[in-house]
N, C-alpha and C. Protein backbone atom coordinates (compact mmCIF):
# COMPACT_ATOMS: atom_id res chain seq x y z
N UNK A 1 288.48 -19.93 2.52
CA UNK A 1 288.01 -18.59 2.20
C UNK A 1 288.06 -17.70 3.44
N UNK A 2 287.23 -17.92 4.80
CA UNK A 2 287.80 -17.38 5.52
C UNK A 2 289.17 -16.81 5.83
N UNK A 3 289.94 -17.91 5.57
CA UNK A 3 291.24 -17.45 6.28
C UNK A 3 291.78 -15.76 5.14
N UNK A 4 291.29 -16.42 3.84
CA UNK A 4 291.79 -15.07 3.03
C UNK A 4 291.29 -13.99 3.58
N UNK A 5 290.12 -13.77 3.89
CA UNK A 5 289.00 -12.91 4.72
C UNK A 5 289.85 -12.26 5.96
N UNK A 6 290.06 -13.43 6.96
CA UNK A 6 291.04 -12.64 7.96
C UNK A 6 292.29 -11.82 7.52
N UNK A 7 292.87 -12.38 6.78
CA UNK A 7 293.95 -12.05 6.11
C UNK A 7 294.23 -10.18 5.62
N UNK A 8 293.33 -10.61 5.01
CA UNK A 8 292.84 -9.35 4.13
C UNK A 8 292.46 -8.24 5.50
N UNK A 9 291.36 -8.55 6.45
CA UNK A 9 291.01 -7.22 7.48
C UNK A 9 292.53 -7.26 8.08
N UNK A 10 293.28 -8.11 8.59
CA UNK A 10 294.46 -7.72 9.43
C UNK A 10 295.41 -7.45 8.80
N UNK A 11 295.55 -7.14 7.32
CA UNK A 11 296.59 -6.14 6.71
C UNK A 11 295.35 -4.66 6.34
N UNK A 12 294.22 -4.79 6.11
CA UNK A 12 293.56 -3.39 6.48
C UNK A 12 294.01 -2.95 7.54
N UNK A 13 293.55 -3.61 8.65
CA UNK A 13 294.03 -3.12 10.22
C UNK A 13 295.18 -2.41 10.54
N UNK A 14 296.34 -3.21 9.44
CA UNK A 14 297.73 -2.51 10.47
C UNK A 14 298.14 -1.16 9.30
N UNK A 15 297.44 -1.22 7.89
CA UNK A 15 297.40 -0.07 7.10
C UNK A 15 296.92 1.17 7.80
N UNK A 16 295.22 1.05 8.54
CA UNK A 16 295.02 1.88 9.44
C UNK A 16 295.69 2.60 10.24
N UNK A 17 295.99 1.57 10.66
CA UNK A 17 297.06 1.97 12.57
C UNK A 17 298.20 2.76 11.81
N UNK A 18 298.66 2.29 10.68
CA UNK A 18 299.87 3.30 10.46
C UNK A 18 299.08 4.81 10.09
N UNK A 19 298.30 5.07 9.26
CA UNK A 19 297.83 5.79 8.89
C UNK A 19 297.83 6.84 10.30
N UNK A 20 297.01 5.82 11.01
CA UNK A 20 296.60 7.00 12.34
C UNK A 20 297.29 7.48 13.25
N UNK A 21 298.87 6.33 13.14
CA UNK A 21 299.86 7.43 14.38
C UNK A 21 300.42 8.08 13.46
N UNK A 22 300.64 8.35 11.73
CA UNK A 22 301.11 9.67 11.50
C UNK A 22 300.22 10.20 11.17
N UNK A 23 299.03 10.43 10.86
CA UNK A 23 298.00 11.38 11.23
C UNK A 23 297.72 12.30 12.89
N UNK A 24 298.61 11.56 13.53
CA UNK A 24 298.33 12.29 14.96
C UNK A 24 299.75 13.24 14.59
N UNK A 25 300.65 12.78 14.20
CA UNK A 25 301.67 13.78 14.27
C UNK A 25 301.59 15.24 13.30
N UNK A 26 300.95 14.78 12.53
CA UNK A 26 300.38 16.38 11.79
C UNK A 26 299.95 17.71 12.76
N UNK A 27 298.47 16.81 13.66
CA UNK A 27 298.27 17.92 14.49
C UNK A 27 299.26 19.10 14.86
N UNK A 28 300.73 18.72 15.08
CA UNK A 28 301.74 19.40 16.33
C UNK A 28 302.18 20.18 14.63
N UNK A 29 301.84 19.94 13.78
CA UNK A 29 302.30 20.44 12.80
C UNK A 29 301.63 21.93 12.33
N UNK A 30 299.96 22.02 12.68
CA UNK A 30 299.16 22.54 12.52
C UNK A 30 300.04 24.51 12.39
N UNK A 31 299.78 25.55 11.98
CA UNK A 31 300.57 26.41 12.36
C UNK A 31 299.03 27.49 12.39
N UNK A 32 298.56 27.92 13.43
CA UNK A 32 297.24 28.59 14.06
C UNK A 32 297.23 29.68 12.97
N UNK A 33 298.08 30.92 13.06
CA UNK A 33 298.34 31.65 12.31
C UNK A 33 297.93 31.95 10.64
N UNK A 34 298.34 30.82 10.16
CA UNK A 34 297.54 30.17 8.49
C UNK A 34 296.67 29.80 8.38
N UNK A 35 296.40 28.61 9.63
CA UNK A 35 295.12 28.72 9.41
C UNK A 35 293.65 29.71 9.60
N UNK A 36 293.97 30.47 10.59
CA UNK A 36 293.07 31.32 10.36
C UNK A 36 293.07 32.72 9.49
N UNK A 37 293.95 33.06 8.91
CA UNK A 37 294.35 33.51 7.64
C UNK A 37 293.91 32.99 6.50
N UNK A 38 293.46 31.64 6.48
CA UNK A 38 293.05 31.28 5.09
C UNK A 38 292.45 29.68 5.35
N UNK A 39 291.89 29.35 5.85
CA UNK A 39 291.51 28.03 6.40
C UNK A 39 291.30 27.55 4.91
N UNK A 40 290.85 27.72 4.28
CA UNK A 40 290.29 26.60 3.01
C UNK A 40 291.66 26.55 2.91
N UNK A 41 292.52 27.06 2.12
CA UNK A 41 293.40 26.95 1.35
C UNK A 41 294.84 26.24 2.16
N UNK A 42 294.60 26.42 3.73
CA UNK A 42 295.88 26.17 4.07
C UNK A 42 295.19 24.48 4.71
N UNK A 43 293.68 24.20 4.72
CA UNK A 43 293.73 22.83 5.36
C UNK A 43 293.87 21.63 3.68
N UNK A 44 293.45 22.40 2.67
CA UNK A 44 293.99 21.88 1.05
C UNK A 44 295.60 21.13 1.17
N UNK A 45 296.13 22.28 1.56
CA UNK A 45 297.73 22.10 1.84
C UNK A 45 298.01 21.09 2.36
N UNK A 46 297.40 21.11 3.55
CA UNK A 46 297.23 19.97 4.62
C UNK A 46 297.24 18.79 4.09
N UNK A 47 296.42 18.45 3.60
CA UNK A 47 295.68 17.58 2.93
C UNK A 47 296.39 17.11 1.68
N UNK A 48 297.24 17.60 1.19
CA UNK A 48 297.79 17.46 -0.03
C UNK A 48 299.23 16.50 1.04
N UNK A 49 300.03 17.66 1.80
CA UNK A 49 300.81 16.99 2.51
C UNK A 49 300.69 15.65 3.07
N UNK A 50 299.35 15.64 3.72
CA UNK A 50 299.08 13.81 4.06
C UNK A 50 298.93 13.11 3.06
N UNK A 51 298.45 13.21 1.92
CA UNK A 51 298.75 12.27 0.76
C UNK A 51 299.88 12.30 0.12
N UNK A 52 300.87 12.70 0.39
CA UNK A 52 302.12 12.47 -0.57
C UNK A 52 302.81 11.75 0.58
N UNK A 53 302.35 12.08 1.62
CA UNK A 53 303.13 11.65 3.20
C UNK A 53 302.74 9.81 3.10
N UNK A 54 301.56 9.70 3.01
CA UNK A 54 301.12 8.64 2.90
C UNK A 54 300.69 7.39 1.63
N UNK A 55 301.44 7.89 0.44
CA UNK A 55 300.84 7.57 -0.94
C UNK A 55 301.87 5.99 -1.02
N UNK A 56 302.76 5.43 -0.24
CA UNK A 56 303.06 4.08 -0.17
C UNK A 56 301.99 3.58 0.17
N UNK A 57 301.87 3.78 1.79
CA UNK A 57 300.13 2.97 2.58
C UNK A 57 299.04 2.99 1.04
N UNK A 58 299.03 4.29 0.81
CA UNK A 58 297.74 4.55 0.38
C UNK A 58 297.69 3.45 -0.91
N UNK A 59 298.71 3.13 -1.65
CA UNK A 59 298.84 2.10 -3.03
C UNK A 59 298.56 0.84 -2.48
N UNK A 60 299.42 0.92 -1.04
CA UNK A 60 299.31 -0.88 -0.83
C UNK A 60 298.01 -1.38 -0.59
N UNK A 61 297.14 -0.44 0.35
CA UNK A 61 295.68 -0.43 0.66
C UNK A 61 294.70 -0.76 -0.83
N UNK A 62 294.93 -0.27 -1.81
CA UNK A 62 294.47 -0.44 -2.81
C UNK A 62 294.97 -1.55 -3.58
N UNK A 63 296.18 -2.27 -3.61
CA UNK A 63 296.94 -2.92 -3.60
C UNK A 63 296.03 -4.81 -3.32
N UNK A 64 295.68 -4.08 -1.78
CA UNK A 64 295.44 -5.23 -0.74
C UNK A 64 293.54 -5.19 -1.38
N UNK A 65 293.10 -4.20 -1.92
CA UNK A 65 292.16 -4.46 -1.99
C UNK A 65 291.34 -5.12 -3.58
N UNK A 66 292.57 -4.97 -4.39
CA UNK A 66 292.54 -5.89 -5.69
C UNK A 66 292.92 -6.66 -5.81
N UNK A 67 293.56 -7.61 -5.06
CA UNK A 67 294.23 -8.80 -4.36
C UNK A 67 292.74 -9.55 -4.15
N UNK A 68 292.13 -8.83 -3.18
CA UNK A 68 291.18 -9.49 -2.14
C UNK A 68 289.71 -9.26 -3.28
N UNK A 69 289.74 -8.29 -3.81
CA UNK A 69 288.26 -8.49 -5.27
C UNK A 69 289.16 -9.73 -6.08
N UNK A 70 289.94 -10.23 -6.60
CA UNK A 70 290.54 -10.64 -7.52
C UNK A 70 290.12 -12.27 -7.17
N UNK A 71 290.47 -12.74 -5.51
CA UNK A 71 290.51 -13.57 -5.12
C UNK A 71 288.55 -14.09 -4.71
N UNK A 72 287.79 -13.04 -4.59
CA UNK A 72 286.64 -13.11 -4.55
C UNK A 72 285.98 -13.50 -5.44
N UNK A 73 286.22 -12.84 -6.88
CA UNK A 73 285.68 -13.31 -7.85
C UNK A 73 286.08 -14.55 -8.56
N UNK A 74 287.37 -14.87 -7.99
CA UNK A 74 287.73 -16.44 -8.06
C UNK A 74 287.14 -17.59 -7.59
N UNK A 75 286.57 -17.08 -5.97
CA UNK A 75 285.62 -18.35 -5.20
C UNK A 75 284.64 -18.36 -6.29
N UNK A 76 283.95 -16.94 -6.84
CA UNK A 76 282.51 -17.32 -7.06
C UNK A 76 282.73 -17.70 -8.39
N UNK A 77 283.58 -17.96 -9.53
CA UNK A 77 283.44 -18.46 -10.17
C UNK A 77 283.82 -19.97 -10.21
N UNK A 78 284.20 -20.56 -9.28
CA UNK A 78 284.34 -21.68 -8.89
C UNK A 78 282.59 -22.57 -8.21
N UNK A 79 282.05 -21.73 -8.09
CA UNK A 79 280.35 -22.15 -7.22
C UNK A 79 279.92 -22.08 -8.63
């Protein structure tokens, strides 16, 4: 059980890490101008863009995390 346990945080982990070096590249993306012209609406945008940017990660993460309930509720119905 452990080992599934490790398993499971070190494909969280490297889901993260991807997440966060293209989340740094957005910043340079930022355009000052729009946003202060309309901040709600243009950080929405934003925001919409990182999820379509990211909606592979984002399935597998969910993916990895019905895998790992699936396999949980397997130990305990085995006890």
């Amino acid at each position: 059980m452990a080992d599934k346990i490790h398993k499971y945080l070190d494909k969280i982990d490297e889901l993260k890490e991807e997440v966060d070096r293209q989340s740094e590249s957005i910043l340079d993306k930022i355009d000052m101008t729009n946003l202060l012209s309309n901040p709600v609406e243009y950080m929405k945008e934003l925001g919409r863009q990182f999820f379509e940017a990211h909606t592979d990660e984002l399935q597998e993460a969910i993916n990895v995390g019905e895998t790992k309930a699936r396999a949980v509720l397997s130990e305990i119905k085995k006890d």
